[in-house]
N, C-alpha and C. Protein backbone atom coordinates (compact mmCIF):
# COMPACT_ATOMS: atom_id res chain seq x y z
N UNK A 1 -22.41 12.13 -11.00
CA UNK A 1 -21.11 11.59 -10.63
C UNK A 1 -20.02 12.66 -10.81
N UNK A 2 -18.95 12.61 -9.95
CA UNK A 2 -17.87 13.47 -9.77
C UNK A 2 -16.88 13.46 -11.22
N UNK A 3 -16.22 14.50 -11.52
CA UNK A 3 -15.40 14.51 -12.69
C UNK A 3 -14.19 14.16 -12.23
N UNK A 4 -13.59 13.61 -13.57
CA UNK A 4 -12.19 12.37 -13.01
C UNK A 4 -11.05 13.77 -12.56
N UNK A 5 -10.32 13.05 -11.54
CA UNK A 5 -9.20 13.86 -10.86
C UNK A 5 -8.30 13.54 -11.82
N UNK A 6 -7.37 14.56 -11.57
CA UNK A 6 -6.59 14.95 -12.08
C UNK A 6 -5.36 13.76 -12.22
N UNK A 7 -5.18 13.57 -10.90
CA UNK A 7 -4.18 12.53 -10.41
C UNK A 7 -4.13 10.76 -11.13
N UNK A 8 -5.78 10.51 -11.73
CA UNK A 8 -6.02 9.17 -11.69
C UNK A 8 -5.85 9.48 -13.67
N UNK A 9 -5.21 10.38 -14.39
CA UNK A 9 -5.49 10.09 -15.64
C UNK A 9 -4.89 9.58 -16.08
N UNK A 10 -3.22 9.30 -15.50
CA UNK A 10 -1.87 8.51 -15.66
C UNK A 10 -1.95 7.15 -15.34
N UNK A 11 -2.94 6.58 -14.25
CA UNK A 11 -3.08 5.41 -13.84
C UNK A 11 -3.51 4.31 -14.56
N UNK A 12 -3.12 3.11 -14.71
CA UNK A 12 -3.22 1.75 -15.51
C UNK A 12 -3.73 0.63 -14.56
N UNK A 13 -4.74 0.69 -14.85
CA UNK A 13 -5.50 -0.33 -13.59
C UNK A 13 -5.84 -1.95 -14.14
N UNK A 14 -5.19 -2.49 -13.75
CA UNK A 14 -5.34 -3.79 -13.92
C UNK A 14 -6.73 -4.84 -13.76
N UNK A 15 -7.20 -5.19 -14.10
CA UNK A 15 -8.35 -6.16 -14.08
C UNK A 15 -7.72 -8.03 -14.25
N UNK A 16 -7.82 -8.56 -13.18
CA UNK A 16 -7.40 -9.90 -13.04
C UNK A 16 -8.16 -10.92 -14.43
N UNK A 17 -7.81 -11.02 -14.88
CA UNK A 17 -9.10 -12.17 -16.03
C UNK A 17 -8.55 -13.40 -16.05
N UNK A 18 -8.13 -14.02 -15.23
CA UNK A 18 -8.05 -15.33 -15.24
C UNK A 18 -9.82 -16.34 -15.02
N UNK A 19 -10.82 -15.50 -14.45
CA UNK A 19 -12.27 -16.03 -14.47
C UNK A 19 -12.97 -15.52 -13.70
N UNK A 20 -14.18 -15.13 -14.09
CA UNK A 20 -14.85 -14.29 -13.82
C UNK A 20 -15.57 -13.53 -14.20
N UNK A 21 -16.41 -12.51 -14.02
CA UNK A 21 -16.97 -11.41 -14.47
C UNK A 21 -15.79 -10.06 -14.59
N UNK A 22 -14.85 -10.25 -15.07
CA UNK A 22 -13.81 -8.91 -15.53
C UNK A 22 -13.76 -8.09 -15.98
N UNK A 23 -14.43 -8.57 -17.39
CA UNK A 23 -15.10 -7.51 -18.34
C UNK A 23 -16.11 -6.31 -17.53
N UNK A 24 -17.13 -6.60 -16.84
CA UNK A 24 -17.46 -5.29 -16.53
C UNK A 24 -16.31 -4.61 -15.17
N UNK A 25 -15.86 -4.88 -14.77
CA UNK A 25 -14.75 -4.29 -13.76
C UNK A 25 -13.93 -3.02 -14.90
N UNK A 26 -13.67 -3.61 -16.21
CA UNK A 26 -12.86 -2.68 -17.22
C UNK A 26 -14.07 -1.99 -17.59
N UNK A 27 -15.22 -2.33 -18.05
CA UNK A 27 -16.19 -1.59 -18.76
C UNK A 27 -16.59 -0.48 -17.13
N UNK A 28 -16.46 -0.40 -16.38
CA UNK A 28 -16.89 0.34 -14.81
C UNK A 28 -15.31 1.84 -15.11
N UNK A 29 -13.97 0.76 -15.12
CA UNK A 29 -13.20 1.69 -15.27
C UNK A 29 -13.31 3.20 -16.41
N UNK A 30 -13.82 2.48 -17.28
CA UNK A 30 -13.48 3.09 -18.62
C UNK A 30 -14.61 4.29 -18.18
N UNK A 31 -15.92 3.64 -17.90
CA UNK A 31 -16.75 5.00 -17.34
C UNK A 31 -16.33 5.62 -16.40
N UNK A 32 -15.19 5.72 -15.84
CA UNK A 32 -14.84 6.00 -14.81
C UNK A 32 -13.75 7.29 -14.95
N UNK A 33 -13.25 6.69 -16.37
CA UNK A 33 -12.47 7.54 -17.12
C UNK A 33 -10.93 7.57 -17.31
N UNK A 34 -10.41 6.05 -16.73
CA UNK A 34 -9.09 5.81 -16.51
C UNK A 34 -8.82 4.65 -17.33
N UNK A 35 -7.70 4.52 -17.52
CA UNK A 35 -6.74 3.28 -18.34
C UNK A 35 -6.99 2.14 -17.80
N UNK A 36 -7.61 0.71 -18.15
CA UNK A 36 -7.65 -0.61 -17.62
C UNK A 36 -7.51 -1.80 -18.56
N UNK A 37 -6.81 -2.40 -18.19
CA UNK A 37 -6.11 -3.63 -18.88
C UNK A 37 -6.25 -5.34 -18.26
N UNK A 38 -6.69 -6.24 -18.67
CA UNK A 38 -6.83 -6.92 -18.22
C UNK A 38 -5.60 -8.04 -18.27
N UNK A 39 -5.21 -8.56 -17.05
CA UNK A 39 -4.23 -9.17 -16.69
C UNK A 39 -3.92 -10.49 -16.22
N UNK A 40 -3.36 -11.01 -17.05
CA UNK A 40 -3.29 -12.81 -17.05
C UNK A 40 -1.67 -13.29 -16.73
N UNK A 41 -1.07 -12.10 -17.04
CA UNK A 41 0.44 -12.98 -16.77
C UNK A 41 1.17 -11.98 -16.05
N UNK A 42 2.18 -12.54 -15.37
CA UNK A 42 3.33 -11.86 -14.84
C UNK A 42 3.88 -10.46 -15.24
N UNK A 43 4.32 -10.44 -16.42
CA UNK A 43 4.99 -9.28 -17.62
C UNK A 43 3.43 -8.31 -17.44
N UNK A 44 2.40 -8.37 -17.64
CA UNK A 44 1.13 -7.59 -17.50
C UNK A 44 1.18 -7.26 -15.90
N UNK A 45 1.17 -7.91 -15.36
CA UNK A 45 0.78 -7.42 -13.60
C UNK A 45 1.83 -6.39 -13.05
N UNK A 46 3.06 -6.23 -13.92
CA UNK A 46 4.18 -5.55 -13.84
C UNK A 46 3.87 -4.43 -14.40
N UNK A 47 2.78 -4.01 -15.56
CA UNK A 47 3.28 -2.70 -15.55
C UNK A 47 1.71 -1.82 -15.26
N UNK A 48 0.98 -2.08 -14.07
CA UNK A 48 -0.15 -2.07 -14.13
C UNK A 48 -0.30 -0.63 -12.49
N UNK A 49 -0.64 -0.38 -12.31
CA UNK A 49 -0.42 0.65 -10.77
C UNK A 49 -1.75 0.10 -9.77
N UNK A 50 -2.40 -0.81 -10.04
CA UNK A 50 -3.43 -1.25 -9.09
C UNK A 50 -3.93 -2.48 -9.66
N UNK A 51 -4.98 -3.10 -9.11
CA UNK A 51 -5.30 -4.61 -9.35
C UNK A 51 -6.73 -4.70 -8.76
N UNK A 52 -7.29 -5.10 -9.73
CA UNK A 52 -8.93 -5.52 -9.38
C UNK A 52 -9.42 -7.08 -9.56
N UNK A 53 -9.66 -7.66 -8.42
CA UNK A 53 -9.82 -9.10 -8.88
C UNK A 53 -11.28 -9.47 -8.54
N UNK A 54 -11.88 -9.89 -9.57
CA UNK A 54 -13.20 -9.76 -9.81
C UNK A 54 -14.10 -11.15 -8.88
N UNK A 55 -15.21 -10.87 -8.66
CA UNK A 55 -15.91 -12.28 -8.78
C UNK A 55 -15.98 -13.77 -9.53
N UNK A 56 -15.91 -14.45 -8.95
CA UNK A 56 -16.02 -16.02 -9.94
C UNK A 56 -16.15 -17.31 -8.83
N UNK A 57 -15.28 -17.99 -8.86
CA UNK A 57 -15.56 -19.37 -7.76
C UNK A 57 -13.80 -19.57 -7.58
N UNK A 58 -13.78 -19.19 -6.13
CA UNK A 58 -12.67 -18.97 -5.57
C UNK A 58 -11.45 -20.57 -5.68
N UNK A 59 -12.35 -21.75 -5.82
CA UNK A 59 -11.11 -22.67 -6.01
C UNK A 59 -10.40 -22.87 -7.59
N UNK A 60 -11.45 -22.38 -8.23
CA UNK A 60 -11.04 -22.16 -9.88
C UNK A 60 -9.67 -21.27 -9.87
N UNK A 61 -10.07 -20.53 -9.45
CA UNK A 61 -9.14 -19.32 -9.31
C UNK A 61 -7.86 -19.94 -8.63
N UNK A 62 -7.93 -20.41 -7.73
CA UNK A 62 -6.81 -21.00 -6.86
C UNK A 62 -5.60 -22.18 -8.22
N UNK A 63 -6.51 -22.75 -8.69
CA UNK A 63 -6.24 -24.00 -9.58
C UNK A 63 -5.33 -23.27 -10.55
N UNK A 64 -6.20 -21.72 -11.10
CA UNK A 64 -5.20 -20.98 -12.43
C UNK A 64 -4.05 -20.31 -11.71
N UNK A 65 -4.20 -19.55 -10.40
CA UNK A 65 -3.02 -19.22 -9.94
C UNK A 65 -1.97 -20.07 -9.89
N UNK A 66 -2.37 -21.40 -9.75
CA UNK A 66 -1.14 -22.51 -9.49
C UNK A 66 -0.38 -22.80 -11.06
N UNK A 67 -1.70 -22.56 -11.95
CA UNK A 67 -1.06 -22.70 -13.42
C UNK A 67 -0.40 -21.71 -13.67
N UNK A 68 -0.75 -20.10 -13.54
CA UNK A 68 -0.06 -19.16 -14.33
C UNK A 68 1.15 -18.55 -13.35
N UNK A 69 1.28 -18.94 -12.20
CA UNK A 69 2.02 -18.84 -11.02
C UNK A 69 2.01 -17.01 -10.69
N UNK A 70 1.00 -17.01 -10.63
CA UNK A 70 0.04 -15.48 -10.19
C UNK A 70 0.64 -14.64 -9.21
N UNK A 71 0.27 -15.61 -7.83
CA UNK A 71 -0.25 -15.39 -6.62
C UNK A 71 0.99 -15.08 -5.49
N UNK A 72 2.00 -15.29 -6.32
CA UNK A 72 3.34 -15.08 -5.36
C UNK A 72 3.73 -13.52 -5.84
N UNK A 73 3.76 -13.44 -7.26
CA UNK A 73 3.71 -11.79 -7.74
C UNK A 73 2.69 -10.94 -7.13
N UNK A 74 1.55 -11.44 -7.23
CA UNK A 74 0.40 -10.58 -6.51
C UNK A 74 0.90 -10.21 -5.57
N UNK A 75 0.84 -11.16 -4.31
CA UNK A 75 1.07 -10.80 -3.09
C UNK A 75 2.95 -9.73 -2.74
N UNK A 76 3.51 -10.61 -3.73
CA UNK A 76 4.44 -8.85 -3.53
C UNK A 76 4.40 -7.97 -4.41
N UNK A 77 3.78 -7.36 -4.99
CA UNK A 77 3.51 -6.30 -5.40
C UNK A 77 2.47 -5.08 -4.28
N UNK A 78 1.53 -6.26 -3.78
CA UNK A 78 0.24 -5.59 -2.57
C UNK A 78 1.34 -5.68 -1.47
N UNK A 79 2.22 -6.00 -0.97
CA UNK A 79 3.17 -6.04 -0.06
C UNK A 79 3.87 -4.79 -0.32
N UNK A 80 4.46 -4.40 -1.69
CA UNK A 80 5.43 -3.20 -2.15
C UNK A 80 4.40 -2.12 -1.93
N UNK A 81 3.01 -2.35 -1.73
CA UNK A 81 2.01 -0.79 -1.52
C UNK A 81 0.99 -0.64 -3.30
N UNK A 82 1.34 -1.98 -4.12
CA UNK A 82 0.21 -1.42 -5.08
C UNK A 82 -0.97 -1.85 -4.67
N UNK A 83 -1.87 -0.92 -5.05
CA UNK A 83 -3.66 -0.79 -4.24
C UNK A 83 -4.17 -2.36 -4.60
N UNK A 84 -4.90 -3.05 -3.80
CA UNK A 84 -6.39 -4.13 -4.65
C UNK A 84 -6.92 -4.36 -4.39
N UNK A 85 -8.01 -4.43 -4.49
CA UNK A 85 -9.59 -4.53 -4.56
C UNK A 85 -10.43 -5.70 -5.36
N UNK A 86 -10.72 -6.65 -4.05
CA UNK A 86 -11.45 -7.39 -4.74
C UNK A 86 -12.93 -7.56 -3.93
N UNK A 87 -13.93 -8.22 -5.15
CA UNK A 87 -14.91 -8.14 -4.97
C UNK A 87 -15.45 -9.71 -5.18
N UNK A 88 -16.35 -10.20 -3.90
CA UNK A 88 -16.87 -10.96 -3.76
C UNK A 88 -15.60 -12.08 -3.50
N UNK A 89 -15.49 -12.73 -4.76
CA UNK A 89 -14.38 -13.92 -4.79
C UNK A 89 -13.06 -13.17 -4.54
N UNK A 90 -13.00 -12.60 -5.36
CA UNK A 90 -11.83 -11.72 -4.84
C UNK A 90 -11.40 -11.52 -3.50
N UNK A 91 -12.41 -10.64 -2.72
CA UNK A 91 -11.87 -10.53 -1.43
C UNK A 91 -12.17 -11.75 -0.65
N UNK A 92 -12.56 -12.94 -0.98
CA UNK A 92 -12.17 -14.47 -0.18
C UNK A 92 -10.74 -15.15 -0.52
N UNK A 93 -10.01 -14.25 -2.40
CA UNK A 93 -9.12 -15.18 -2.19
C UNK A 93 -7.76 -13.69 -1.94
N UNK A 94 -8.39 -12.98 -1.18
CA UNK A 94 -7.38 -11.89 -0.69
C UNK A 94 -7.21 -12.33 0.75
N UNK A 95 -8.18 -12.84 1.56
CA UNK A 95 -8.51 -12.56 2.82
C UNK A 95 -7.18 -13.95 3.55
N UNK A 96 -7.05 -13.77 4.76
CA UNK A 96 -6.04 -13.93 5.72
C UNK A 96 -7.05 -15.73 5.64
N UNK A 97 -8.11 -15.77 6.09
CA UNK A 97 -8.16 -17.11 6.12
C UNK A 97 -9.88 -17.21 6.07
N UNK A 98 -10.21 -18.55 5.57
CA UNK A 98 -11.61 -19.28 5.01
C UNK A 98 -12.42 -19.73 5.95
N UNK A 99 -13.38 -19.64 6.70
CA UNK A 99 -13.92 -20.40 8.03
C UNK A 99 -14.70 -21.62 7.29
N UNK A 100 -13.73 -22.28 7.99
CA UNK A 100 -14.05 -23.98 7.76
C UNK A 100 -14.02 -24.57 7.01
N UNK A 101 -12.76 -23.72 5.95
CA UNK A 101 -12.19 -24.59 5.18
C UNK A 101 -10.80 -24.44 4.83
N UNK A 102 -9.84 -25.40 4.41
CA UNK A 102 -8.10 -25.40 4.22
C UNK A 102 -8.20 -25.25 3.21
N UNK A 103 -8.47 -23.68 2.88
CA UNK A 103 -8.36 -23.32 1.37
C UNK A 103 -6.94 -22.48 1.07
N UNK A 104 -6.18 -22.57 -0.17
CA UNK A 104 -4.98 -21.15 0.05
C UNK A 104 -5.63 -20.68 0.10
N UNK A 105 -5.13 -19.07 0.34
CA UNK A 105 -5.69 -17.89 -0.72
C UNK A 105 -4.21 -16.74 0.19
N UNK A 106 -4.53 -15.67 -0.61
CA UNK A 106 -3.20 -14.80 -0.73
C UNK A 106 -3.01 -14.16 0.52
N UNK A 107 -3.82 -13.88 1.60
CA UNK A 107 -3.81 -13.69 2.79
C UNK A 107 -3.25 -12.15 3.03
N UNK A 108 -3.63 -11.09 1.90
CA UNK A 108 -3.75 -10.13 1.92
C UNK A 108 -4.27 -9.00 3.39
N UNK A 109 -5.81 -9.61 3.10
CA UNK A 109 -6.68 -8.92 4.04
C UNK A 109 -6.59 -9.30 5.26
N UNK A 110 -6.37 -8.78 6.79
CA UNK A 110 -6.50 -9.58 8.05
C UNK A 110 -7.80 -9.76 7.97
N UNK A 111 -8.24 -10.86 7.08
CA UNK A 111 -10.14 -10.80 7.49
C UNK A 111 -10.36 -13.07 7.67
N UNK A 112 -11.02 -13.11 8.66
CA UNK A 112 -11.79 -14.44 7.74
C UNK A 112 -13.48 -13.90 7.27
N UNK A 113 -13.16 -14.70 6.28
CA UNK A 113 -14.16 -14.80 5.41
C UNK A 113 -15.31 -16.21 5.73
N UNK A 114 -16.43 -16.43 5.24
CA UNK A 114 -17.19 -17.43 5.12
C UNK A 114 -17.40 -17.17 3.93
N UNK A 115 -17.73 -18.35 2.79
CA UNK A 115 -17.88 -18.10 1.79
C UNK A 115 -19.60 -18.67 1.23
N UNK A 116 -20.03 -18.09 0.39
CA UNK A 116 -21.54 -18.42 0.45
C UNK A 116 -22.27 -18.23 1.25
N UNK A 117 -22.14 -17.32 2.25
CA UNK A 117 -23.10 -17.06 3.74
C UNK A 117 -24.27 -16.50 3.40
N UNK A 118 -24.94 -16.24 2.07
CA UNK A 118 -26.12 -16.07 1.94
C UNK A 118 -27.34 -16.82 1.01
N UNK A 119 -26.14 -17.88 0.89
CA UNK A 119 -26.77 -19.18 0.20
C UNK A 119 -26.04 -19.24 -1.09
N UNK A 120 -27.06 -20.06 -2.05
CA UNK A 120 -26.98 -20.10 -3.30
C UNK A 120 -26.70 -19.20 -4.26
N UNK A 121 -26.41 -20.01 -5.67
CA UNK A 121 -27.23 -19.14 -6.71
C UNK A 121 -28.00 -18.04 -6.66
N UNK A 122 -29.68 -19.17 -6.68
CA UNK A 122 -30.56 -18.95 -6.32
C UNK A 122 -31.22 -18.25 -5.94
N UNK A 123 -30.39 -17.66 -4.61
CA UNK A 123 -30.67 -16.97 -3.31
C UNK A 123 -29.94 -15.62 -2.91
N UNK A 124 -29.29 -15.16 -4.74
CA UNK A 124 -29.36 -14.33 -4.83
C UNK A 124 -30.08 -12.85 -4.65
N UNK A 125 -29.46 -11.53 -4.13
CA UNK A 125 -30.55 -10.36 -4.28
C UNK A 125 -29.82 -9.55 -4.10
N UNK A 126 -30.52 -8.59 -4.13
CA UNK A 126 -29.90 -7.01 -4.33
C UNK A 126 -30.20 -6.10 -2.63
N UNK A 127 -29.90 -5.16 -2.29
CA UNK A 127 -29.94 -4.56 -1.03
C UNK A 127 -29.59 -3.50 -1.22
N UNK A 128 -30.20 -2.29 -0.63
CA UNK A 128 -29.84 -0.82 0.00
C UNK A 128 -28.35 -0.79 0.88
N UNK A 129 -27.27 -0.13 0.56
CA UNK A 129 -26.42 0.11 1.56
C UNK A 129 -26.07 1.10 2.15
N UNK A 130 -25.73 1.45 3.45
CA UNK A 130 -24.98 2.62 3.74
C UNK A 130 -23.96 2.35 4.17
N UNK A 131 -23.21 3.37 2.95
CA UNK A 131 -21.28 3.39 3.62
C UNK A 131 -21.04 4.81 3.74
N UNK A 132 -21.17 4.76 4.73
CA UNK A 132 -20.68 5.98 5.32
C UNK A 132 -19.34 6.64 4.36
N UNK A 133 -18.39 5.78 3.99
CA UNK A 133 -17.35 6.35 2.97
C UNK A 133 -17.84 6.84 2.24
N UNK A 134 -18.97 7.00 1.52
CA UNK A 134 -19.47 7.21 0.40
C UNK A 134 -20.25 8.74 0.58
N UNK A 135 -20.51 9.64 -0.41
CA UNK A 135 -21.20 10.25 -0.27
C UNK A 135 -22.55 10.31 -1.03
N UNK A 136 -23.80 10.51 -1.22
CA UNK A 136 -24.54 10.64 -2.47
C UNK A 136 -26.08 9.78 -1.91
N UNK A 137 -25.79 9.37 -0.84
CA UNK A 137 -27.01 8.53 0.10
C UNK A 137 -26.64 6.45 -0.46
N UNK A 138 -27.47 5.87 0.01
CA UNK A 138 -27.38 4.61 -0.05
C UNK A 138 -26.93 3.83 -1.92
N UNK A 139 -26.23 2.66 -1.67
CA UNK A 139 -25.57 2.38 -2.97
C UNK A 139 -26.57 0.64 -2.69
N UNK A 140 -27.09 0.48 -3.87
CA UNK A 140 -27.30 -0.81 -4.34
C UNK A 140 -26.27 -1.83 -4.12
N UNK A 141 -26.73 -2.59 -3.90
CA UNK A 141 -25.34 -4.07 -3.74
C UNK A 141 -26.14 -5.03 -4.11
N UNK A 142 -25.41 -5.70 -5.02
CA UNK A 142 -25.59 -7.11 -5.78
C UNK A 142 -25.39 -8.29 -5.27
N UNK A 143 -25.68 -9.46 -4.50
CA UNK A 143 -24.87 -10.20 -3.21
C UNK A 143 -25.50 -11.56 -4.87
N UNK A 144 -24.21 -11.79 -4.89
CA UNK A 144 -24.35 -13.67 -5.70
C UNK A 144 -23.43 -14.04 -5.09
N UNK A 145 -23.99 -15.11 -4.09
CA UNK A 145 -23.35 -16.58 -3.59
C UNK A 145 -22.10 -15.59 -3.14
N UNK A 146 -22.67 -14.77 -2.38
CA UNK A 146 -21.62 -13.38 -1.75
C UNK A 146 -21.09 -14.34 -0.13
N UNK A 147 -19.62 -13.70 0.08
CA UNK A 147 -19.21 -14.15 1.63
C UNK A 147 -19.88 -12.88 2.20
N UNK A 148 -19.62 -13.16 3.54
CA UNK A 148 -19.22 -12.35 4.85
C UNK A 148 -18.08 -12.30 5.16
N UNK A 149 -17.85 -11.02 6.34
CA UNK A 149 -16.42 -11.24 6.56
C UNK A 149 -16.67 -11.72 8.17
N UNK A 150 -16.55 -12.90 8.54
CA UNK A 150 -16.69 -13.01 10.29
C UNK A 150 -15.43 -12.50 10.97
N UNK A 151 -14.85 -12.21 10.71
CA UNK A 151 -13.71 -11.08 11.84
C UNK A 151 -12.63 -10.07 11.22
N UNK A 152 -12.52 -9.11 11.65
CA UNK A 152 -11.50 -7.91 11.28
C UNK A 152 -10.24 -8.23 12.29
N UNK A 153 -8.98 -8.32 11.66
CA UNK A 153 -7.93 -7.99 12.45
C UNK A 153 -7.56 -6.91 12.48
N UNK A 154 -6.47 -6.33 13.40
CA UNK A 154 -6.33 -4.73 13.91
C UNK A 154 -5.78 -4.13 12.39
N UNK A 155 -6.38 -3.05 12.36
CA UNK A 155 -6.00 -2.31 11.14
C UNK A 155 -6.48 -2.71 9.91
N UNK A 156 -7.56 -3.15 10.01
CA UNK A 156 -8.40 -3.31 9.23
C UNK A 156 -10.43 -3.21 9.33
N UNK A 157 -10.49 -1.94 8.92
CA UNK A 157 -12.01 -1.39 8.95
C UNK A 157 -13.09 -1.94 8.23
N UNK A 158 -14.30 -2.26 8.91
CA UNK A 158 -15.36 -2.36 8.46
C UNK A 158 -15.97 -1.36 8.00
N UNK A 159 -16.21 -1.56 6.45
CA UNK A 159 -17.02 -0.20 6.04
C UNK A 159 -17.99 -0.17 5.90
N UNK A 160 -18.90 -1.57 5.72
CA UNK A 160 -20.19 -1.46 5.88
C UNK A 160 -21.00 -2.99 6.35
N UNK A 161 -21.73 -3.11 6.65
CA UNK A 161 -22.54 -4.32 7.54
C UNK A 161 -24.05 -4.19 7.12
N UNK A 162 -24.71 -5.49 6.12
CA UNK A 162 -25.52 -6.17 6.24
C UNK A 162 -26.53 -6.68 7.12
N UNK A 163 -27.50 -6.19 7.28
CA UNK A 163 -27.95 -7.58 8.62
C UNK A 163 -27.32 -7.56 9.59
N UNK A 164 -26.09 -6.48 10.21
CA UNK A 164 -24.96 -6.83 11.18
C UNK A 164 -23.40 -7.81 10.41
N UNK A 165 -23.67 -8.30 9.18
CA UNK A 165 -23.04 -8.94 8.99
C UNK A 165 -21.95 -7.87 8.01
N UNK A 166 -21.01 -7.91 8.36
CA UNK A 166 -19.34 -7.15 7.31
C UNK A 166 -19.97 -7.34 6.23
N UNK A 167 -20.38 -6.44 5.10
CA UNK A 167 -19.88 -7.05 3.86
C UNK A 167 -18.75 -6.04 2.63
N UNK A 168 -18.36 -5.01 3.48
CA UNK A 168 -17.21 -4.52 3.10
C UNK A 168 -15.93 -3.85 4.07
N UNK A 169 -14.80 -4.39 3.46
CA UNK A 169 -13.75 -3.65 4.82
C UNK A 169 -12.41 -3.12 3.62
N UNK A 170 -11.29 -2.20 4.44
CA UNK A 170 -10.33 -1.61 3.91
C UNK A 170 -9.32 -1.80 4.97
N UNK A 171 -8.22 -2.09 4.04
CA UNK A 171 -7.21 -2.22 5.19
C UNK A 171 -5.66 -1.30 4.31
N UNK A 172 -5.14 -0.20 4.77
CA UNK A 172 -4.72 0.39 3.94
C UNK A 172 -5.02 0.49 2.47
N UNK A 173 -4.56 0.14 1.43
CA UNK A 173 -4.65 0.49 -0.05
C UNK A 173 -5.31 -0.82 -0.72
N UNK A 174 -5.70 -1.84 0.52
CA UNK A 174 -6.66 -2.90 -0.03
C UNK A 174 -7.98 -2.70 0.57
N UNK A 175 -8.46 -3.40 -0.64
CA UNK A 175 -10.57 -3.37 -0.28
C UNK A 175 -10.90 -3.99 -0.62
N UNK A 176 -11.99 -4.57 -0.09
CA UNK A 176 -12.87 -6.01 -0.17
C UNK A 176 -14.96 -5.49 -0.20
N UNK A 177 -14.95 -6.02 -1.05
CA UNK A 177 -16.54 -6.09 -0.69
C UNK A 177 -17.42 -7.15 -1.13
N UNK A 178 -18.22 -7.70 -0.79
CA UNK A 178 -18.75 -9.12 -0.86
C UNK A 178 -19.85 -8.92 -1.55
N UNK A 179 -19.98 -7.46 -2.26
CA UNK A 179 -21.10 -7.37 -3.53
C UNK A 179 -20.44 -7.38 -4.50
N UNK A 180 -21.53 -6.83 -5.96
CA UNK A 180 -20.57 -6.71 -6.98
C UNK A 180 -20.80 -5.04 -7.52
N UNK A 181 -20.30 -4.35 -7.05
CA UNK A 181 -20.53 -3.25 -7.56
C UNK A 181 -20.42 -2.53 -9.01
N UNK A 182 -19.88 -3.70 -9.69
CA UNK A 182 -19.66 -3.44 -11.02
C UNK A 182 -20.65 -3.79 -12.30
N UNK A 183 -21.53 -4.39 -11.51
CA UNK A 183 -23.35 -4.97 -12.09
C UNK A 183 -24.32 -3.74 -12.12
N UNK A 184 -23.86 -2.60 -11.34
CA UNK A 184 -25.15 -1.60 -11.26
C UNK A 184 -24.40 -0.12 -12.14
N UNK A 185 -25.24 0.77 -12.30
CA UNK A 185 -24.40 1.79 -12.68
C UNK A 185 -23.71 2.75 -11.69
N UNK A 186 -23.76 2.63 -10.45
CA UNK A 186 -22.88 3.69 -9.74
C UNK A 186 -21.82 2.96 -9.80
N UNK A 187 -20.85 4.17 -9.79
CA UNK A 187 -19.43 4.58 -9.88
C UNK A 187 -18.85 4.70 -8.55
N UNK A 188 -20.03 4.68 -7.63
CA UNK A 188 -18.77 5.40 -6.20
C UNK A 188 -17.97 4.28 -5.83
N UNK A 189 -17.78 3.09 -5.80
CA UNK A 189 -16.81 2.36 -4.77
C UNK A 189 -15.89 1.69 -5.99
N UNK A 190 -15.40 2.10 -6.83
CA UNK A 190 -14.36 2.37 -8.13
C UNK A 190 -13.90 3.65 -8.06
N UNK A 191 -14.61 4.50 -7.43
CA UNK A 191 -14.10 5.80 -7.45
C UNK A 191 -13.76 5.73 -6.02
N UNK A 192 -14.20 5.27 -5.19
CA UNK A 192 -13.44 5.34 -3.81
C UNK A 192 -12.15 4.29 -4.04
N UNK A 193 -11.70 3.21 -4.78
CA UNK A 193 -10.50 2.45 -5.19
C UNK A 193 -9.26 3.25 -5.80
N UNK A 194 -10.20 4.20 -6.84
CA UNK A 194 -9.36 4.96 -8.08
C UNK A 194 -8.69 6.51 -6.24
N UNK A 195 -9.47 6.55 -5.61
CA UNK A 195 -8.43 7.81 -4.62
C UNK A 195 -7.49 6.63 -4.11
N UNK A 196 -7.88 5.91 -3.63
CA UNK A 196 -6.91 5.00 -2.58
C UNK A 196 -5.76 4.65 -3.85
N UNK A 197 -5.62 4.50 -5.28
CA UNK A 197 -4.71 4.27 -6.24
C UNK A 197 -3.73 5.61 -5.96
N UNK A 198 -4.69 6.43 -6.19
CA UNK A 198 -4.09 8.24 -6.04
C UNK A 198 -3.43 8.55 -4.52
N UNK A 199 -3.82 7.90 -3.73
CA UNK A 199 -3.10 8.46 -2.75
C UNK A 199 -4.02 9.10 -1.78
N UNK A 200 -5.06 9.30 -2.00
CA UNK A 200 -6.05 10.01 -0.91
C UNK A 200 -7.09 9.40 -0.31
């Protein structure tokens, strides 16, 4: 793995913990070699330079945003240009809209999403990927009760496809991926988040 830039040693990266798997998103950072804090309130999301919102069950999430009144700061802060990246649940409750269902969510990403498109629990597994963003050959992906993304709006890239199916896209200084990359030990798509924080 690449040695930390220069640029990312000042950076304070936020980890969402209202529910979820968070803890390893900070334990990913820290190997990563940068500052991460996990973030539950307003006064925290303020002094943070990026935002990682982890996996969990996207109406839970919806229910605490309404309690801790989250989701209106979120969305202008990712509006003012700070980076975020979410994974799995995350990028369903980033994405523009839910197929076939009247769910909120922050409507970040021009993406719809399906949520559970590879089943269950259960029906969990792991997969070979190629992202071309990446360098170092194919990255493991973790898919639990993972979405798809069924459509990209303009200015927003597919970075990698499943089966044909999206399961990661970027749309300026936001990213979505419908694995969990923070379950395995590579570093690259935290380290492809931590340039897009930096500016490159």
């Amino acid at each position: 793995m690449r040695k930390l830039r220069s640029e990312h040693r000042h950076i304070l990266v936020g980890v969402l913990g209202l529910q979820g798997a968070f803890e390893k998103h900070r334990e990913m950072l820290s190997r990563c070699g940068v500052r991460a804090t996990i973030v539950r309130r307003e006064d925290e999301l303020a002094q943070v330079d990026a935002l990682i919102i982890p996996g969990g069950e996207s109406t839970t999430v919806n229910t605490l945003f309404d309690r801790t009144g989250l989701a209106d700061p979120i969305k202008r802060r990712a509006q003012e240009g700070m980076p975020v990246y979410g994974t799995c649940m995350g990028m369903i409750v980033m994405a523009r809209s839910i197929h076939g269902l009247d769910q909120p969510s922050l409507g970040l990403l021009d993406i719809e999403v399906e949520r559970n498109a590879f089943g269950r629990q259960v029906d969990s597994f792991e997969a070979d990927l190629d992202i071309p963003a990446l360098v170092g050959g194919p990255l493991r992906g973790v898919f639990i009760r993972s979405p798809i993304v069924r459509s990209v709006g303009p200015g927003c890239e597919a970075l990698c496809r499943f089966e044909d199916r999206i399961v990661m896209v970027r749309q300026g200084r936001l990213l979505g991926t419908a694995f969990h990359p923070e379950l395995t030990p590579d570093r690259r798509i935290h380290e492809l988040f931590l340039d897009m924080v930096g500016g490159t």
